[in-house]
Protein backbone atom coordinates (compact mmCIF):
# COMPACT_ATOMS: atom_id res chain seq x y z
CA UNK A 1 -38.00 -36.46 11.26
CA UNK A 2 -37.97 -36.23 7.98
CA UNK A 3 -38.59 -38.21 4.75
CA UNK A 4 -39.31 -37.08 0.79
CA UNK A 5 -43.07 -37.17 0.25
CA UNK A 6 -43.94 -38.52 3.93
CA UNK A 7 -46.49 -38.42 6.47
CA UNK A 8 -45.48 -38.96 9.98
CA UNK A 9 -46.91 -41.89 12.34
CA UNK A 10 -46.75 -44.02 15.46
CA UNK A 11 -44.91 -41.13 17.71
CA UNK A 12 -43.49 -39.58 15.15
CA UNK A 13 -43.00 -41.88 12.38
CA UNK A 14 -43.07 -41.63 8.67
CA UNK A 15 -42.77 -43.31 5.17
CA UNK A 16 -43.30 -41.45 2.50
CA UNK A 17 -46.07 -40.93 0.14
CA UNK A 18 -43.36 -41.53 -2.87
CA UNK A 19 -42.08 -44.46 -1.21
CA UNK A 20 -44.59 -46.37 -2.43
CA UNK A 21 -43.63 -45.74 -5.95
CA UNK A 22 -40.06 -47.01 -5.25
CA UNK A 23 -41.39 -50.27 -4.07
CA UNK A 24 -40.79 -52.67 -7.16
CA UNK A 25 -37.18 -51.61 -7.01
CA UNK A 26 -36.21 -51.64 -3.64
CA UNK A 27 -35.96 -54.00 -0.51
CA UNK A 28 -38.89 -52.82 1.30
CA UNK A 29 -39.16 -54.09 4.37
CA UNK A 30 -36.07 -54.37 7.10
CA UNK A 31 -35.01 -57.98 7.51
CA UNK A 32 -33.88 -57.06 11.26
CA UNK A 33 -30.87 -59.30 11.66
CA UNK A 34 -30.22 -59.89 15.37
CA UNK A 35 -26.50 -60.90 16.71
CA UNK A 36 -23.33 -59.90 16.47
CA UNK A 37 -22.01 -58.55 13.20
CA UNK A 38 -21.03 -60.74 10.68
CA UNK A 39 -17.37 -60.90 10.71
CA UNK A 40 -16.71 -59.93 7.17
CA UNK A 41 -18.51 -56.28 8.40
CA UNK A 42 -15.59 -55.88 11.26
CA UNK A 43 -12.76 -54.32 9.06
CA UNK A 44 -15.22 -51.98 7.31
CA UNK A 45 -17.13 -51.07 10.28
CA UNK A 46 -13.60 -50.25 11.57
CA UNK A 47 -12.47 -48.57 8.94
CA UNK A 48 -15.65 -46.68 9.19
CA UNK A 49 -14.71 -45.27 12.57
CA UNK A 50 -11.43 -44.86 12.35
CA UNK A 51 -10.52 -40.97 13.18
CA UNK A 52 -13.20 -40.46 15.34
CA UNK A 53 -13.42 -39.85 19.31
CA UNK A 54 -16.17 -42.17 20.94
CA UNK A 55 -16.66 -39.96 23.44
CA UNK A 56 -17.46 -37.00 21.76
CA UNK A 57 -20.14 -39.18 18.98
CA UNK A 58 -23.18 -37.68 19.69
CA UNK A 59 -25.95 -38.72 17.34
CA UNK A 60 -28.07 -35.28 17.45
CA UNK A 61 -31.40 -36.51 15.67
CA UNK A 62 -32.72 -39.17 16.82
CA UNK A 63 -36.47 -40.05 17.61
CA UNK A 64 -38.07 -41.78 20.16
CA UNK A 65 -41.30 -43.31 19.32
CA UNK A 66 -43.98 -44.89 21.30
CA UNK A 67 -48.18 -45.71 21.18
CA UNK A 68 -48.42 -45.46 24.99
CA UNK A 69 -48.87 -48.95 25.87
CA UNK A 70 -46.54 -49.28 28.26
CA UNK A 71 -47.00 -46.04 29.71
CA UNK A 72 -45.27 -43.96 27.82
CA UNK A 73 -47.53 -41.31 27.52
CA UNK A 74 -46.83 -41.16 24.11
CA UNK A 75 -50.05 -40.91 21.66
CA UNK A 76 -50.79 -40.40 18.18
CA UNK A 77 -53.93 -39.14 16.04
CA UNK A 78 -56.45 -41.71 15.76
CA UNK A 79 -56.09 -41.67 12.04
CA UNK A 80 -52.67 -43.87 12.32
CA UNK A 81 -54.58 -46.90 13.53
CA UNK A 82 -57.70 -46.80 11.79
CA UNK A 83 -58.61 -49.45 9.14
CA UNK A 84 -60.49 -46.71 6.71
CA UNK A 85 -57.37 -44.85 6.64
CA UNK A 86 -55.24 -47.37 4.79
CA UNK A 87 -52.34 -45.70 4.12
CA UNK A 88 -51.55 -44.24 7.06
CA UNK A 89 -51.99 -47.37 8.46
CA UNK A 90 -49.48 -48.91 6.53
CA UNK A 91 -47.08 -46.40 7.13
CA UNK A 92 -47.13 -46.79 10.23
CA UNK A 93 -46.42 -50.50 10.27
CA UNK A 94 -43.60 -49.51 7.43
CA UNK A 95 -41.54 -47.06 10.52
CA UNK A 96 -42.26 -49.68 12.92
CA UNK A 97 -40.60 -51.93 10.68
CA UNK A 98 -37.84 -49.73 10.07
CA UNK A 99 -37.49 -49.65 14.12
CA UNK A 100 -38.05 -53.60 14.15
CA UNK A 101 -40.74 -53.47 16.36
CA UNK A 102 -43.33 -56.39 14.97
CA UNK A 103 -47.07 -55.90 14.44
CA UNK A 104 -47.74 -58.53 17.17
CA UNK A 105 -45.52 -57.01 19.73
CA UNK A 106 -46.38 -56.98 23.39
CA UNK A 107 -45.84 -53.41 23.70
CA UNK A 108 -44.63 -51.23 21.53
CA UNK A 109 -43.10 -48.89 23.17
CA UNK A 110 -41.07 -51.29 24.80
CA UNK A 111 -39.55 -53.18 21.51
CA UNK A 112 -39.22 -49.86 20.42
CA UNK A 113 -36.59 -48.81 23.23
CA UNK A 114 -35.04 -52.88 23.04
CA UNK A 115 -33.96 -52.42 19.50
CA UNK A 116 -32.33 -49.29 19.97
CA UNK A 117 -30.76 -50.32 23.08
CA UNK A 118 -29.58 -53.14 20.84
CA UNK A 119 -28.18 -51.51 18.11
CA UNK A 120 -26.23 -48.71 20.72
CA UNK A 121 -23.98 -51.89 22.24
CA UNK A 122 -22.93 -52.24 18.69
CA UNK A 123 -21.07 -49.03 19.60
CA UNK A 124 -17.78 -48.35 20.85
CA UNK A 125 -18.02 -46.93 24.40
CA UNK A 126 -19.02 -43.40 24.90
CA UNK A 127 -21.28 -42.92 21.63
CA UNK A 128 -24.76 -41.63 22.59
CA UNK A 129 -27.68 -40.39 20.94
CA UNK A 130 -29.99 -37.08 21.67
CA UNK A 131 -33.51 -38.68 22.18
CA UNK A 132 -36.42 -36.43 20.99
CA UNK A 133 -39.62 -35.29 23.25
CA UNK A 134 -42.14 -33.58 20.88
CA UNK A 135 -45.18 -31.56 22.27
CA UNK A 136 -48.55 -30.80 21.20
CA UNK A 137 -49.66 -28.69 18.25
CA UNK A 138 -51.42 -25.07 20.14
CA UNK A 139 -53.35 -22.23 18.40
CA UNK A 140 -52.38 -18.63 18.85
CA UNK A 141 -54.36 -18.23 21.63
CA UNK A 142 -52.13 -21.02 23.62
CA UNK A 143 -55.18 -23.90 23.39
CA UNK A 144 -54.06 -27.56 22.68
CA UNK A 145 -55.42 -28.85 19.41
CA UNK A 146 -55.32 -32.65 19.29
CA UNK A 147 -56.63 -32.25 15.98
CA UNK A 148 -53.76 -30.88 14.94
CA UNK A 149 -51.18 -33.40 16.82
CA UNK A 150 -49.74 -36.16 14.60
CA UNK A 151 -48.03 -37.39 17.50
CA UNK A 152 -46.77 -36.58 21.35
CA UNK A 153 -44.04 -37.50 22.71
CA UNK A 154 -43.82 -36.41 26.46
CA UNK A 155 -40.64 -34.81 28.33
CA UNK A 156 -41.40 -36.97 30.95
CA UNK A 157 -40.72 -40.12 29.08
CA UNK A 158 -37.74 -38.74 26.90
CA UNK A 159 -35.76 -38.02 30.50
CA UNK A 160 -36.66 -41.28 31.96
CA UNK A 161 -35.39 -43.45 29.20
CA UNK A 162 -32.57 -41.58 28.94
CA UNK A 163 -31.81 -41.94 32.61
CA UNK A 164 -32.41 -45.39 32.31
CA UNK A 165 -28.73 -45.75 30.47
CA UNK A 166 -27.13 -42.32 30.79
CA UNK A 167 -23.91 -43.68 29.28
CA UNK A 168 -25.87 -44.23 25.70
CA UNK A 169 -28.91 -41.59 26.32
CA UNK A 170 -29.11 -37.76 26.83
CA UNK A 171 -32.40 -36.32 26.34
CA UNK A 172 -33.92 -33.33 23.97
CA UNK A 173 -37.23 -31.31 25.36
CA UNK A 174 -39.81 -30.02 22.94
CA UNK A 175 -42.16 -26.90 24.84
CA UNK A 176 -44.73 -25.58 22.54
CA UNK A 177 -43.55 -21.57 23.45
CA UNK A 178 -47.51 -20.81 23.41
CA UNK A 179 -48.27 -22.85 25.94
CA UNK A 180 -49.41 -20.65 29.43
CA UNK A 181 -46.76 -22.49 31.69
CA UNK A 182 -44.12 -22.48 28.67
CA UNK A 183 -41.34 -20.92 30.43
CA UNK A 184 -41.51 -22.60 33.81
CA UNK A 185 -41.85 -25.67 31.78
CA UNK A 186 -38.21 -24.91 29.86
CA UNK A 187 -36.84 -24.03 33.54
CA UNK A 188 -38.01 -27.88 34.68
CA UNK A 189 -36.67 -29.30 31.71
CA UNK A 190 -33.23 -27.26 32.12
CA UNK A 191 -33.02 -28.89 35.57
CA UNK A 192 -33.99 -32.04 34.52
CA UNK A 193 -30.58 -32.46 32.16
CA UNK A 194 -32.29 -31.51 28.74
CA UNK A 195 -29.43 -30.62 26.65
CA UNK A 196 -31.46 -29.30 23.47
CA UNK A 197 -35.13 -28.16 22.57
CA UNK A 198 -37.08 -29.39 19.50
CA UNK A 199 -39.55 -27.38 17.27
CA UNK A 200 -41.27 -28.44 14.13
CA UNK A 201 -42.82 -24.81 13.38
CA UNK A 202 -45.32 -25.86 10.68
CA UNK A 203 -46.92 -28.76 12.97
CA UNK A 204 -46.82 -27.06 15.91
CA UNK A 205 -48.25 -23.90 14.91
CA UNK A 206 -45.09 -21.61 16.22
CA UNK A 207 -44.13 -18.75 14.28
CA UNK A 208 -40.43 -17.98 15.08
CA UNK A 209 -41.23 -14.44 14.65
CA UNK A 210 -43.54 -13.63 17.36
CA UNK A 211 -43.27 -11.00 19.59
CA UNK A 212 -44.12 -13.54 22.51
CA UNK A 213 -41.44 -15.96 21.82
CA UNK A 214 -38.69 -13.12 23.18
CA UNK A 215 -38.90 -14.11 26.90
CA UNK A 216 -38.34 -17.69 25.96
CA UNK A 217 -35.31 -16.91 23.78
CA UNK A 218 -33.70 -14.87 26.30
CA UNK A 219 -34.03 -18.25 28.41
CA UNK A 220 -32.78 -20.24 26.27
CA UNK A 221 -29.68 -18.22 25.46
CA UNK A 222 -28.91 -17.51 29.14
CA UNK A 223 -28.49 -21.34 29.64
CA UNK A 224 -26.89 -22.14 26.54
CA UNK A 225 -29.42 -24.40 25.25
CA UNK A 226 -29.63 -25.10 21.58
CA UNK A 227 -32.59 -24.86 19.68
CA UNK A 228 -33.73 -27.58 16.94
CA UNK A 229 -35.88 -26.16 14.43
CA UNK A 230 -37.21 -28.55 11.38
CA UNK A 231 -36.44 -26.32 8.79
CA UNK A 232 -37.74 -27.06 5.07
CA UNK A 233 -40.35 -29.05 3.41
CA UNK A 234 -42.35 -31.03 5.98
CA UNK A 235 -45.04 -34.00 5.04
CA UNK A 236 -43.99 -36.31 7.51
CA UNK A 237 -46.07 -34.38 10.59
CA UNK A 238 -48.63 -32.57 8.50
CA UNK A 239 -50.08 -31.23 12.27
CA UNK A 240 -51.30 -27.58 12.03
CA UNK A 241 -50.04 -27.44 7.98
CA UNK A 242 -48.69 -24.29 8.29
CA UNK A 243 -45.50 -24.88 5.75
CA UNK A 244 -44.62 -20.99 5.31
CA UNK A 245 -43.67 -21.33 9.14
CA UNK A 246 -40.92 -23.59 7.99
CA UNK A 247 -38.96 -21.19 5.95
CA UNK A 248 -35.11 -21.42 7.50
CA UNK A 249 -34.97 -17.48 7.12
CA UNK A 250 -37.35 -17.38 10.09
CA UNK A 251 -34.33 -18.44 12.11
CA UNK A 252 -32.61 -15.21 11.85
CA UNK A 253 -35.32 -14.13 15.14
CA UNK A 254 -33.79 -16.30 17.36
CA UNK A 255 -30.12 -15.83 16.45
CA UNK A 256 -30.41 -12.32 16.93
CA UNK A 257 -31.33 -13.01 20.15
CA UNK A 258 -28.34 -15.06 20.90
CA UNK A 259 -30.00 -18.67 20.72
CA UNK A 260 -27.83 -21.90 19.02
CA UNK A 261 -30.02 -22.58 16.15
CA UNK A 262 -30.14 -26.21 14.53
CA UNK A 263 -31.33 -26.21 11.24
CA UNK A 264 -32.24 -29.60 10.94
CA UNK A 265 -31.34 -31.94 7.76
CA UNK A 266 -29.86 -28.11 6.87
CA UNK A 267 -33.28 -27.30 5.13
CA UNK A 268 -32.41 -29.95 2.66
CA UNK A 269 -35.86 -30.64 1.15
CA UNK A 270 -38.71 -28.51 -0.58
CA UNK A 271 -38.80 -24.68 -1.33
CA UNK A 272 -39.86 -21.45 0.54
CA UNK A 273 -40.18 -17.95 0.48
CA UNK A 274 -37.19 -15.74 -0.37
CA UNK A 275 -38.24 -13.09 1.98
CA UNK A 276 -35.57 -10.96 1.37
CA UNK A 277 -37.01 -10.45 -2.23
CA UNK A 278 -39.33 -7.02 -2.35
CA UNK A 279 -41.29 -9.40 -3.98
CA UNK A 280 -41.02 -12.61 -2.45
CA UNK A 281 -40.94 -15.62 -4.94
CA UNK A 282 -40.64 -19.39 -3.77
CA UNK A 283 -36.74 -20.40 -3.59
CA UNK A 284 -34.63 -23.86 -3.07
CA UNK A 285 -35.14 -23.89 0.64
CA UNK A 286 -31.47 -25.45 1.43
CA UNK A 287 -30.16 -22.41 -0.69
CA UNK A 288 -32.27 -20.24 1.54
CA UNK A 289 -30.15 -21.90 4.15
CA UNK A 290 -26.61 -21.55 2.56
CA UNK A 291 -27.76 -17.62 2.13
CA UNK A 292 -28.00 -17.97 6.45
CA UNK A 293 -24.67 -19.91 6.78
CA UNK A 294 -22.77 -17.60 4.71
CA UNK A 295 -24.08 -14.57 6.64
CA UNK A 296 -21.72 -16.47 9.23
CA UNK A 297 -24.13 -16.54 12.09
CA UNK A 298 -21.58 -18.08 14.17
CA UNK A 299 -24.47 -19.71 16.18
CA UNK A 300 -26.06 -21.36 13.16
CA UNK A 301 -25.99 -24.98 12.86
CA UNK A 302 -27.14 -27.79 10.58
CA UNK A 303 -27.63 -31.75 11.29
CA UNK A 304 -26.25 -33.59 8.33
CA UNK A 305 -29.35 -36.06 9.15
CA UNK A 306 -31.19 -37.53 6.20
CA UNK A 307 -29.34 -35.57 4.47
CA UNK A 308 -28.18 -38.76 2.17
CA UNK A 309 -32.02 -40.16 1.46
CA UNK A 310 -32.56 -41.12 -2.24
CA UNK A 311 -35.50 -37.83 -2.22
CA UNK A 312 -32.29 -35.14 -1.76
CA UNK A 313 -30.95 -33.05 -4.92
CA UNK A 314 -27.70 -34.13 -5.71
CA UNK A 315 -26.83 -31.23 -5.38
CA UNK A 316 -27.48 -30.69 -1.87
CA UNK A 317 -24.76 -33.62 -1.35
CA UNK A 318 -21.95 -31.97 -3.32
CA UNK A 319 -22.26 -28.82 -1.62
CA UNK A 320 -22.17 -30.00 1.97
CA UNK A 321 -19.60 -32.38 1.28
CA UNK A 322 -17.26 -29.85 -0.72
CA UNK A 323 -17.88 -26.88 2.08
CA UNK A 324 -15.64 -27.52 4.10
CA UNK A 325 -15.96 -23.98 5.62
CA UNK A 326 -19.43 -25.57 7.02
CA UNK A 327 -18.09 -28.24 8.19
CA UNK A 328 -17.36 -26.69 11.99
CA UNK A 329 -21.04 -25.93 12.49
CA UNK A 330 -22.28 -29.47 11.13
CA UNK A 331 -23.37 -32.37 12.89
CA UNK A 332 -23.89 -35.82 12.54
CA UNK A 333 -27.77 -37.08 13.10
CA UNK A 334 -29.18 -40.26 11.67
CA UNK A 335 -32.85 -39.41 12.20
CA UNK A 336 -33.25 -42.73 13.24
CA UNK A 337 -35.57 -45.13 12.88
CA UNK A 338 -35.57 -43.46 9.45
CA UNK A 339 -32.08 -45.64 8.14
CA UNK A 340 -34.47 -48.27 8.57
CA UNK A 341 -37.12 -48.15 6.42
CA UNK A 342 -37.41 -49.33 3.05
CA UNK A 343 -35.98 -47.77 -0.23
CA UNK A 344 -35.32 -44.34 1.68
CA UNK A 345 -31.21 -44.94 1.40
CA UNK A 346 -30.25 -46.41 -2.04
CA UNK A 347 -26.20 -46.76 -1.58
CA UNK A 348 -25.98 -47.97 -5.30
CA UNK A 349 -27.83 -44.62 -6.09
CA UNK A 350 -25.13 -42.78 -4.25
CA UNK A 351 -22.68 -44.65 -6.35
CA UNK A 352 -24.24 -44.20 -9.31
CA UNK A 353 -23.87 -39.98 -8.80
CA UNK A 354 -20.39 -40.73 -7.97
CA UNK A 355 -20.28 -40.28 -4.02
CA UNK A 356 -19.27 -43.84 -3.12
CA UNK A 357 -17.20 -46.25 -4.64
CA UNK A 358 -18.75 -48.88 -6.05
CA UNK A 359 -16.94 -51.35 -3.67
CA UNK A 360 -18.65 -49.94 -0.56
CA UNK A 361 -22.41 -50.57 -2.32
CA UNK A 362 -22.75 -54.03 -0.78
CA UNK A 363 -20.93 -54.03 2.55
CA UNK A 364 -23.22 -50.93 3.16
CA UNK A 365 -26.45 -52.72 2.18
CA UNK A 366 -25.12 -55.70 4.13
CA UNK A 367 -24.76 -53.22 7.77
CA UNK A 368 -28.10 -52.03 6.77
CA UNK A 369 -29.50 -54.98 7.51
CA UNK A 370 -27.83 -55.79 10.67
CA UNK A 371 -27.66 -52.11 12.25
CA UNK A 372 -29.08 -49.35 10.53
CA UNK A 373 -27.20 -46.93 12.83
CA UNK A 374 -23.77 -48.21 11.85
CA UNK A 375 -24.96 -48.07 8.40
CA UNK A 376 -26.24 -44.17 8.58
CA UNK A 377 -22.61 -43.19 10.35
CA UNK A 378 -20.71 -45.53 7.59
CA UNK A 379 -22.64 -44.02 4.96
CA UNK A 380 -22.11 -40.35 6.29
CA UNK A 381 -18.15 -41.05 6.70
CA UNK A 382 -17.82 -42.49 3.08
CA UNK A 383 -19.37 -40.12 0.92
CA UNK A 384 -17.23 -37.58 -0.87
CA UNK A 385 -17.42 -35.88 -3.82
CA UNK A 386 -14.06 -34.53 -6.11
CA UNK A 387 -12.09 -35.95 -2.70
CA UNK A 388 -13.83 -34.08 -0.19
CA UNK A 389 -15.63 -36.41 2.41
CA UNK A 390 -17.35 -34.69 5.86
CA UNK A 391 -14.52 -33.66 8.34
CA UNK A 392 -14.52 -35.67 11.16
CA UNK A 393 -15.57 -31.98 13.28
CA UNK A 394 -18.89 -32.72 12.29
CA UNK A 395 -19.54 -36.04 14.05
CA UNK A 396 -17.40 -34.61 16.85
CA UNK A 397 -21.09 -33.02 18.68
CA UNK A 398 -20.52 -33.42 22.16
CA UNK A 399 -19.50 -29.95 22.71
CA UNK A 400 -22.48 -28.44 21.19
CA UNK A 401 -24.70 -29.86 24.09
CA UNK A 402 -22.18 -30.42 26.86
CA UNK A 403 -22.86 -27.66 28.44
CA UNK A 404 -26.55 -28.07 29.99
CA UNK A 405 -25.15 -31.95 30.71
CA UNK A 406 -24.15 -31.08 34.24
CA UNK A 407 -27.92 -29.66 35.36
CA UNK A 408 -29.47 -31.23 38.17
CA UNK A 409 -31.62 -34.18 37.40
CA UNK A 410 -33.19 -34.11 40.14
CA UNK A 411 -36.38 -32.00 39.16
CA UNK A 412 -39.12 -33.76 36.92
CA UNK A 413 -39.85 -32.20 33.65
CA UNK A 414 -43.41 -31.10 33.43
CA UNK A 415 -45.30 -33.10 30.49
C-alpha cells in the first residue's frame, strides 16, 4: 500500500502525512454512496470497459484490512488507537473512511469485507481482486518484533475470505523468509490456492540479498509463484524503517534465481541508491526501475497501482503511458481502499497536466463517490498522454497468477 507522505494503519492502512496539507482544497472525506449507479454513470462506465475481457480482470493490489474484532486475527500496533497519538489516530479513521467502514461500526472487519463485496457486484462477471495477507516484521536472527509490526494480516484469514466468494476473491500470502518454519509455511500456502506472495522489505526487515533467502526462491520459482515486492519510498508501514532495503535494484537476487518479480506501483515514489555507481549516490527510484525493465528481465513486472495519486512526478505518468514496450509486463492494481480516501486522486489535476480530457473530470469525481474501484479502473483506462493510453494487456492479469489457481485448497495455511 502505498500513499505520498503516509503512515500506514488499521491492517494496513494509510493517509498521508501531506494529506493533511491538501485538505482546504480537496473533498476529504468519502461520501460512500450506496445503490446502484446513477444512470447518467452507465455509458461512461461502459465506455470505460469496453475492450476488456472480464474474465481475465484481475485487480493485483488490493488490501484487506481488519482490527480483529470479528476474528480476523488481524492486529495493528497499539499506537493506531491511542488518543495521545493523534494523528495516527486520525489516519486511521481517514482509510477506514476511504473503505466506508464508520467509526461506530459493529465490527470492523466485517464492514470492511461488506463494502468491498459491494463494490465487486458493481462488476461485470468474472473480475476479481488478489487480496493481501501481510506477516510480521522479524530480526535477523528470525525473532518476531511486534514493535516493529504496523499491522498483521494473517494467511489464514486472506484464504478464508477469499473462499468465501471464489468467483470475486483469490488470495495473496505474505511469509516473512526469516521466519524458522518459513518454507513449510510457503508449501501450506501453495496448497492452500495462494496465487502470489507479498513483501514490504523495509517493514519487514528482509533483505532480498541474503544468502538465506536462496532455498525459498528456488521454491518459489519451482511453483511458479510470483513475488510482490513494495519497491520505492515507503511511509505508509514505517515497521522495521529500514528504507535502503527498498531499493528496486535489490530485485535483480531473485530474478536471477528465476522468481516473477512484482515491482509494485513500479517503484514510482521516493529515491534510492544507484548501486551500480562505484560510488553510489541517491537516484529517482522509478528510474532505478526503468534501468531493471530495460535490462529486459523477462520475469520483471510492475503494478500500475497508485501509480495515478496526485504525490507521483508527472513524469512517472508520461513514461508508463508512452512505453508501450512495458506495457506486456504491466498490471492493473488499484491498491484499494486507497481510491478512497480523500485528496489522494485529483482527476482535475490529471487534466490540468494534460492526461484527461477535461470532459471526463466530473463523471470521474462523480464514480468516485459511488465506487472507488470503478473509478481507479476508469481512471487507469482514460489517461494518455501524446495519444498513448495503457494497452488493454495490462489489465489483462489473469495469466500472471493462473497458474498456482488449480492447487488444492484443501490444506490450511499456517498463520
Amino acid at each position: 500500500m502505498q500513499l505520498g507522505r503516509r503512515h500506514l494503519l488499521c491492517c494496513g492502512a494509510a493517509v498521508a502525512a501531506g494529506l493533511f496539507t491538501r485538505l482546504g482544497r480537496a473533498a476529504i472525506l468519502n461520501p460512500c454512496e450506496s445503490g446502484a449507479l446513477p444512470a447518467e454513470l452507465h455509458d461512461f462506465v461502459q465506455q470505460s470497459l469496453a475492450g476488456l475481457d472480464p474474465q481475465q480482470l484481475w485487480d493485483s493490489h488490493c488490501h484487506l484490512l481488519g482490527t480483529g474484532d470479528a476474528g480476523s486475527g488481524c492486529r495493528i500496533h497499539p499506537s493506531l488507537t491511542q488518543w495521545w497519538h493523534p494523528v495516527e489516530s486520525l489516519r486511521r479513521r481517514f482509510i477506514l473512511n476511504g473503505a466506508c467502514v464508520a467509526p461506530d461500526v459493529p465490527s470492523v472487519d466485517r464492514a470492511y469485507v461488506e463494502r468491498l463485496h459491494a463494490l465487486a457486484a458493481d462488476f461485470p462477471a468474472g473480475a476479481r481482486w488478489l487480496l493481501f495477507a501481510f506477516d510480521a516484521a522479524f530480526d535477523a536472527a528470525g525473532r518476531e518484533r511486534p514493535e516493529w509490526t504496523t499491522f498483521y494480516v494473517p494467511n489464514d484469514y486472506a484464504r478464508e475470505v477469499a473462499a468465501a466468494d471464489p468467483a470475486r476473491f483469490v488470495w495473496v500470502a505474505s511469509i516473512h523468509p526469516y521466519r524458522a518454519d518459513a518454507l513449510a509455511r510457503l508449501d501450506a500456502a501453495i496448497a492452500a490456492g495462494a496465487v502470489a506472495l507479498k513483501w514490504l522489505p523495509s517493514s519487514m526487515n528482509i533483505d532480498l540479498r541474503d544468502a538465506r533467502l536462496k532455498p525459498f526462491y528456488d521454491r518459489l520459482a519451482r511453483a511458479r509463484m510470483p513475488l510482490i515486492v513494495h519497491c520505492g519510498e515507503e511511509r505508509a508501514v514505517p515497521g522495521a524503517g529500514r528504507d535502503e532495503l527498498g531499493n528496486p535494484l535489490l530485485l535483480r537476487a531473485p530474478l536471477a534465481q528465476g522468481v516473477t518479480c512484482i515491482a509494485a506501483h513500479c517503484a514510482s515514489l521516493g529515491s534510492a541508491l544507484d548501486l551500480d555507481q562505484r560510488r553510489p549516490g541517491r537516484a529517482d527510484a522509478f528510474a532505478l526501475f526503468a534501468r531493471l525493465m530495460d535490462e529486459r528481465h523477462p520475469k520483471l513486472l510492475g503494478d500500475v497501482s497508485a501509480l495515478f495519486q496526485v504525490n507521483r512526478d508527472a513524469a512517472v505518468w508520461r513514461t508508463v503511458l508512452t512505453r508501450v514496450d512495458w506495457h506486456p509486463r504491466l498490471l492493473h492494481g488499484s491498491d484499494y481502499p486507497l481510491p478512497g480516501v480523500g485528496p489522494l486522486f485529483r482527476p482535475a489535476a490529471l487534466a490540468h497536466a494534460g492526461l484527461l480530457a477535461e470532459a471526463e473530470v466530473a463523471p470521474l469525481e462523480r464514480l468516485r463517490e459511488h465506487n472507488p474501484l470503478l473509478f481507479d479502473l476508469a481512471l487507469q483506462r482514460r489517461a494518455r498522454w501524446q495519444g498513448q493510453s495503457l494497452s488493454p494487456e495490462v489489465f489483462a492479469t489473469r495469466h500472471h497468477f493462473e497458474g498456482l489457481t488449480s492447487s488444492p485448497s484443501s490444506a490450511k495455511a499456517q498463520a
